[in-house]
N, C-alpha and C. Protein backbone atom coordinates (compact mmCIF):
# COMPACT_ATOMS: atom_id res chain seq x y z
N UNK A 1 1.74 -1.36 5.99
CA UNK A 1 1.57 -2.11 4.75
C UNK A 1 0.07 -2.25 4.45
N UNK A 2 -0.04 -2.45 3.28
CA UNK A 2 -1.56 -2.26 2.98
C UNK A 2 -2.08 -3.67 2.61
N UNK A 3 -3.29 -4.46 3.05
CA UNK A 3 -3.65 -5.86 3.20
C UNK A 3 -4.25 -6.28 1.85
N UNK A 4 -4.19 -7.24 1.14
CA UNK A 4 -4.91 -7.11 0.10
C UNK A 4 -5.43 -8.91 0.23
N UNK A 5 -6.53 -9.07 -0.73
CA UNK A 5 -7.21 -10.68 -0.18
C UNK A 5 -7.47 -11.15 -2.08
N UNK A 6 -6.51 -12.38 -1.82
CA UNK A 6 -6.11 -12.82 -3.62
C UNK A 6 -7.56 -14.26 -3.22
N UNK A 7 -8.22 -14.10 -4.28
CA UNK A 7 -9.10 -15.15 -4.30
C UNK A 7 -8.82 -15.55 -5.73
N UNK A 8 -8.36 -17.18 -5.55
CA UNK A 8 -7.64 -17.79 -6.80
C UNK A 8 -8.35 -19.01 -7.31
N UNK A 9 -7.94 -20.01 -8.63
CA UNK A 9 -8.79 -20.53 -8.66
C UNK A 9 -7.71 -21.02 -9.98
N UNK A 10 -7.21 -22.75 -9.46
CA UNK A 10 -6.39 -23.44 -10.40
C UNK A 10 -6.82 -23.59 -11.76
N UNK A 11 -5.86 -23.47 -12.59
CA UNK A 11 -5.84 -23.71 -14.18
C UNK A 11 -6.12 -25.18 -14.21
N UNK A 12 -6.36 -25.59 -15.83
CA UNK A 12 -5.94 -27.25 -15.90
C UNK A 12 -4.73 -27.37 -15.20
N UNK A 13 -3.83 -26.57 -15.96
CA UNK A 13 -2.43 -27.20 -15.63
C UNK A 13 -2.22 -26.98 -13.97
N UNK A 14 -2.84 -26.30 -13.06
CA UNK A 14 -2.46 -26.41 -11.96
C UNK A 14 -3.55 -27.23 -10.94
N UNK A 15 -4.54 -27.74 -11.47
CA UNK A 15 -5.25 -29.11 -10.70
C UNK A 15 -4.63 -30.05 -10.94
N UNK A 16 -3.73 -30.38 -12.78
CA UNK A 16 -3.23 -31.92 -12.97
C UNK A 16 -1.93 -31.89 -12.11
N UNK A 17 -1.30 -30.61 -11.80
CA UNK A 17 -0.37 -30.75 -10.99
C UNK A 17 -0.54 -30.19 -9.26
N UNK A 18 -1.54 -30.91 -8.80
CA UNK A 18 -1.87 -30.38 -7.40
C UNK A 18 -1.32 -30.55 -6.30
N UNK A 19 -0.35 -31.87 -6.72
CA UNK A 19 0.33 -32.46 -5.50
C UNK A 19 1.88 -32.15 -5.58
N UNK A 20 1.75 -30.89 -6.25
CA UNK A 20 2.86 -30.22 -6.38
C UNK A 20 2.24 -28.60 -5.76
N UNK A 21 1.00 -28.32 -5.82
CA UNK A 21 0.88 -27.18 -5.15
C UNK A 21 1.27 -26.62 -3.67
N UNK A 22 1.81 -27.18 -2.91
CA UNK A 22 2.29 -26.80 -1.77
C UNK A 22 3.47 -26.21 -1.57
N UNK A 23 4.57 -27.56 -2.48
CA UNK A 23 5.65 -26.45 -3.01
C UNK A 23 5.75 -24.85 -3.78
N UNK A 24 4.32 -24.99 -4.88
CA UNK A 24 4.06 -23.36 -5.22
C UNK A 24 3.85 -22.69 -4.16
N UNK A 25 3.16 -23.11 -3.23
CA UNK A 25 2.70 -21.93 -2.10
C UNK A 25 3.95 -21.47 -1.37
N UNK A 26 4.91 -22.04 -1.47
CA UNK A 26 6.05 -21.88 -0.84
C UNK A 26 6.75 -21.06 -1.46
N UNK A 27 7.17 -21.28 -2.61
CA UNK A 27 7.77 -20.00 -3.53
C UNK A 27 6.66 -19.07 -3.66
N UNK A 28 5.66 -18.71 -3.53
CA UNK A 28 4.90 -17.93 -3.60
C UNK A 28 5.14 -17.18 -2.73
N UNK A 29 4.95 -17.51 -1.44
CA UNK A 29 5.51 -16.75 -0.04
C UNK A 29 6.97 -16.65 0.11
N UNK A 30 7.71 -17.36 -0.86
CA UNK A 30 9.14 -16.42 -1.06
C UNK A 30 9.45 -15.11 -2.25
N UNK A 31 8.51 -15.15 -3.07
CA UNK A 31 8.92 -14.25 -3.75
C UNK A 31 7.81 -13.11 -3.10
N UNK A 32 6.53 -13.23 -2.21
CA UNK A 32 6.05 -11.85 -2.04
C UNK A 32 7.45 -11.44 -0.96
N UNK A 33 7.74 -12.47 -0.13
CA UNK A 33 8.75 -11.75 0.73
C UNK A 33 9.85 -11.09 0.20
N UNK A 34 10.36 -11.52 -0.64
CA UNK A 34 11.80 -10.47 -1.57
C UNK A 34 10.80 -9.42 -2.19
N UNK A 35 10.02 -9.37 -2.32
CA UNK A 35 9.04 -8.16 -2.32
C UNK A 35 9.35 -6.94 -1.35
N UNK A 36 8.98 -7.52 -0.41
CA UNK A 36 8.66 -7.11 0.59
C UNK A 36 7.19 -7.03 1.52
N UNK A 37 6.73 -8.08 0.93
CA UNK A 37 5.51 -8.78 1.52
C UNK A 37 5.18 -10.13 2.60
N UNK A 38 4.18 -9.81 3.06
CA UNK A 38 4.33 -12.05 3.53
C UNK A 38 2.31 -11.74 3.69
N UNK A 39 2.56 -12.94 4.13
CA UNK A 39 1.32 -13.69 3.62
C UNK A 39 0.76 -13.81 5.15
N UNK A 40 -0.17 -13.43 5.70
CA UNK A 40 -1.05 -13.33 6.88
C UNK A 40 -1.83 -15.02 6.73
N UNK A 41 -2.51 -15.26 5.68
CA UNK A 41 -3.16 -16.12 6.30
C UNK A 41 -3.28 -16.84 4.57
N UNK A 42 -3.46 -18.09 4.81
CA UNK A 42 -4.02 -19.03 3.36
C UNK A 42 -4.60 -20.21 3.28
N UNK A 43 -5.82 -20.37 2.65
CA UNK A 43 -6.95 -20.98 2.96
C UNK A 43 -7.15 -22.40 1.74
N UNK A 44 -7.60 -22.93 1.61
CA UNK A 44 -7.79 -24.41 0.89
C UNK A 44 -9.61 -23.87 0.87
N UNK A 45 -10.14 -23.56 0.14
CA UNK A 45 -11.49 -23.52 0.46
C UNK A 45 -12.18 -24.31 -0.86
N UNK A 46 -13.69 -24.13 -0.71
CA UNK A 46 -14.72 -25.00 -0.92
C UNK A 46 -15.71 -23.90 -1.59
N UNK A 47 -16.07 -23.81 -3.19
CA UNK A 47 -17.01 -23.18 -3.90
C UNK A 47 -16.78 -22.52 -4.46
N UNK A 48 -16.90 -21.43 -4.96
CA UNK A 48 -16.08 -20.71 -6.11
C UNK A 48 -14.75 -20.01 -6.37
N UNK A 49 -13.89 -20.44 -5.34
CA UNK A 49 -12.42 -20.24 -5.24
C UNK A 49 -11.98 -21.45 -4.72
N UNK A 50 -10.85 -21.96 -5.35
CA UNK A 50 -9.97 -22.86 -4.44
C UNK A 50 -9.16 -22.68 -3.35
N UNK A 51 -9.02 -21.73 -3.92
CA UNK A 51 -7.53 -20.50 -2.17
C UNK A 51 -8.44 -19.35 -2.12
N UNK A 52 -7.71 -18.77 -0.68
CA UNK A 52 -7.85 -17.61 -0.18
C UNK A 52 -7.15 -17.18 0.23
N UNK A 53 -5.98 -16.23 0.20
CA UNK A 53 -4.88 -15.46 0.61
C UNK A 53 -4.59 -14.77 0.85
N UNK A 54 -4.59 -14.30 2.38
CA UNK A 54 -4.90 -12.98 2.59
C UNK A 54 -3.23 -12.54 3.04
N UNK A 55 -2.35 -11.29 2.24
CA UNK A 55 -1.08 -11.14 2.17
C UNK A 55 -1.50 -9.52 2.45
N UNK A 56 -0.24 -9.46 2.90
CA UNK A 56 0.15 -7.76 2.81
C UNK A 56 1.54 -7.48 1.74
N UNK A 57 1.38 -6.34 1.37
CA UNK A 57 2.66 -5.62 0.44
C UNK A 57 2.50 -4.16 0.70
N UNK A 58 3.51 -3.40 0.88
CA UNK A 58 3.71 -2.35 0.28
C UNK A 58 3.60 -1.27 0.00
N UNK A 59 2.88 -1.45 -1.28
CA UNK A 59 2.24 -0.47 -1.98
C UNK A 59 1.52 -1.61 -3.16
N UNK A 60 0.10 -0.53 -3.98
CA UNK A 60 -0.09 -1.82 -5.11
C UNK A 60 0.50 -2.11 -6.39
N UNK A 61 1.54 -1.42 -6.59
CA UNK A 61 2.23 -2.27 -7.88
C UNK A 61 2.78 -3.21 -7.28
N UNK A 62 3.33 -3.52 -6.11
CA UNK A 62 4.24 -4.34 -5.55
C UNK A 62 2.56 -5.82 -5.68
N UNK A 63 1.45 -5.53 -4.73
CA UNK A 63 0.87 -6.37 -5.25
C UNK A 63 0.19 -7.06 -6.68
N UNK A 64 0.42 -6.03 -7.52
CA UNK A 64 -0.19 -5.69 -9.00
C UNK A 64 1.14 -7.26 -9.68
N UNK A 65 2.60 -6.76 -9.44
CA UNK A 65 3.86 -7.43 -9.97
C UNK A 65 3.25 -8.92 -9.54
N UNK A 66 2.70 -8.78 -8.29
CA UNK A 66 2.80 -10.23 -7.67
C UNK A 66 2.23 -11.31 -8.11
N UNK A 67 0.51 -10.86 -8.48
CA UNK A 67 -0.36 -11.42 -9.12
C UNK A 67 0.02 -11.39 -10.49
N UNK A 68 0.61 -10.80 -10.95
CA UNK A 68 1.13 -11.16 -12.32
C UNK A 68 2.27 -11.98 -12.86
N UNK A 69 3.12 -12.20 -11.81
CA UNK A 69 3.98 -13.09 -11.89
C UNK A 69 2.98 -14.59 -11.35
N UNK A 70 2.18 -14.42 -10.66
CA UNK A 70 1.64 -15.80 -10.07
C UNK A 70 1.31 -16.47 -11.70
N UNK A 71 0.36 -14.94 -12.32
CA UNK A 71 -0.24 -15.71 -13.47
C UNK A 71 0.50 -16.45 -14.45
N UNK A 72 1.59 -15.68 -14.71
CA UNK A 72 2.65 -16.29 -15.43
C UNK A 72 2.89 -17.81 -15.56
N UNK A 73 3.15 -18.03 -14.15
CA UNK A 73 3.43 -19.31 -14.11
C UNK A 73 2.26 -20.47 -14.62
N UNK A 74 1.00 -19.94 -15.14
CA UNK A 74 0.24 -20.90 -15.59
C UNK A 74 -0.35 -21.94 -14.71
N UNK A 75 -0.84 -21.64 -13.07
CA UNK A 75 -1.09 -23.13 -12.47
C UNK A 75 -2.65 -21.85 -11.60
N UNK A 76 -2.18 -20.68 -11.64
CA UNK A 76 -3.74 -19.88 -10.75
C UNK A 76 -4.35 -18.71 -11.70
N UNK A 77 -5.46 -18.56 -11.58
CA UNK A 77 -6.31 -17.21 -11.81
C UNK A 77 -6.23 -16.52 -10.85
N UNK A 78 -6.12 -15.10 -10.44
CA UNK A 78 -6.19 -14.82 -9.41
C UNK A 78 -7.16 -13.47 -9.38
N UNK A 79 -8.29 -13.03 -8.50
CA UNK A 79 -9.00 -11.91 -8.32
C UNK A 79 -8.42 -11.62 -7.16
N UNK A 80 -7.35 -10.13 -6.79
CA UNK A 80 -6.85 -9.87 -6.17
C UNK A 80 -7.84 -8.45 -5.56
N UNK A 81 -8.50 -8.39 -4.20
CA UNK A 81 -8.81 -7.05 -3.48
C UNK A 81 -8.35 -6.34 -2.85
N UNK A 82 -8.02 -4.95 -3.07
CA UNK A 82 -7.24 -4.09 -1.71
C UNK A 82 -8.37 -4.55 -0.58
N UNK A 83 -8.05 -4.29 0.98
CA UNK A 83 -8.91 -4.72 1.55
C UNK A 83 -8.34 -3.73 2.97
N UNK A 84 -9.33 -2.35 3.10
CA UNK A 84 -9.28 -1.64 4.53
C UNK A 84 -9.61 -2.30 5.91
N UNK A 85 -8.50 -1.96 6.56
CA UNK A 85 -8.74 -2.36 8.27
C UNK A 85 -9.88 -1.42 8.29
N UNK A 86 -10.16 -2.03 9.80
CA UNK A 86 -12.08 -1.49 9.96
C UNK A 86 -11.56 0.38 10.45
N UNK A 87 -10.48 0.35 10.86
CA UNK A 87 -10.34 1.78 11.37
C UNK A 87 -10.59 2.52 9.77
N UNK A 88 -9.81 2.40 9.09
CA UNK A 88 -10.50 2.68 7.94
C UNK A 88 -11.36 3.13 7.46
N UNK A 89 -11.90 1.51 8.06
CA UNK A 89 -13.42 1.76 7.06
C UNK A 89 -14.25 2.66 7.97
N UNK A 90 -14.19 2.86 9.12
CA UNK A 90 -14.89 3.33 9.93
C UNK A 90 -14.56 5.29 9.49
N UNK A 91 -13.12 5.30 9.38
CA UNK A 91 -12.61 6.81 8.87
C UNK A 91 -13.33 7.03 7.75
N UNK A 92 -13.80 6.33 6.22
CA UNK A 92 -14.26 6.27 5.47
C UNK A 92 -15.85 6.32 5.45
N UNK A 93 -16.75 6.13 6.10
CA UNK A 93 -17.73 6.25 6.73
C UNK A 93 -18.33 7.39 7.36
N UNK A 94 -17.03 7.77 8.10
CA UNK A 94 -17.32 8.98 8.77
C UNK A 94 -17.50 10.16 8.14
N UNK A 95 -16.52 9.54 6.98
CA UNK A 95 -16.77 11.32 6.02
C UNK A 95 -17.53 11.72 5.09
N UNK A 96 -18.70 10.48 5.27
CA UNK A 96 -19.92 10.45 4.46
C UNK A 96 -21.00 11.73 4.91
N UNK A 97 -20.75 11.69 6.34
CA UNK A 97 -21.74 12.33 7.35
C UNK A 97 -21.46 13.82 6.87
């Protein structure tokens, strides 16, 4: 599966409703899973993102659908990155030489 890292960042409507955001995170990690995704790791952070979410899916329409259904719902922005394991990046590197 290929890792991708969603850096998000609440709407009005999803700061006035914040103490309802936990329950989103929950359907969030149920619908990447009927995907066929799940969610590695998710962060509460401090400065120019509010979350950090680092999920796997797929393929990227499967992540492309995901972030677009998030948006839908009107409560996140989301800047979503594909994001290579270091073997990767290291394969990618190599074929510079």
């Amino acid at each position: 599966m290929t890792t991708y890292v969603m850096l998000a960042n609440w709407t009005d409507q999803g700061v006035r409703n914040a103490p309802d955001s936990a329950t989103r995170l929950d359907k969030a990690r149920s619908a990447l899973s009927a995907m066929g995704g799940k969610f590695s790791s998710v962060f509460l952070t401090m400065g120019a993102f509010d979350l950090v979410i680092v999920y796997e899916a797929p393929d990227d329409a499967i992540a492309a659908r995901f972030s677009i259904q998030l948006g839908m719902l009107g409560n996140v922005r989301t800047n979503t990155l594909k994001a290579f394991p270091e073997e990767a990046y290291r394969e990618i590197i190599a074929s510079l030489a």
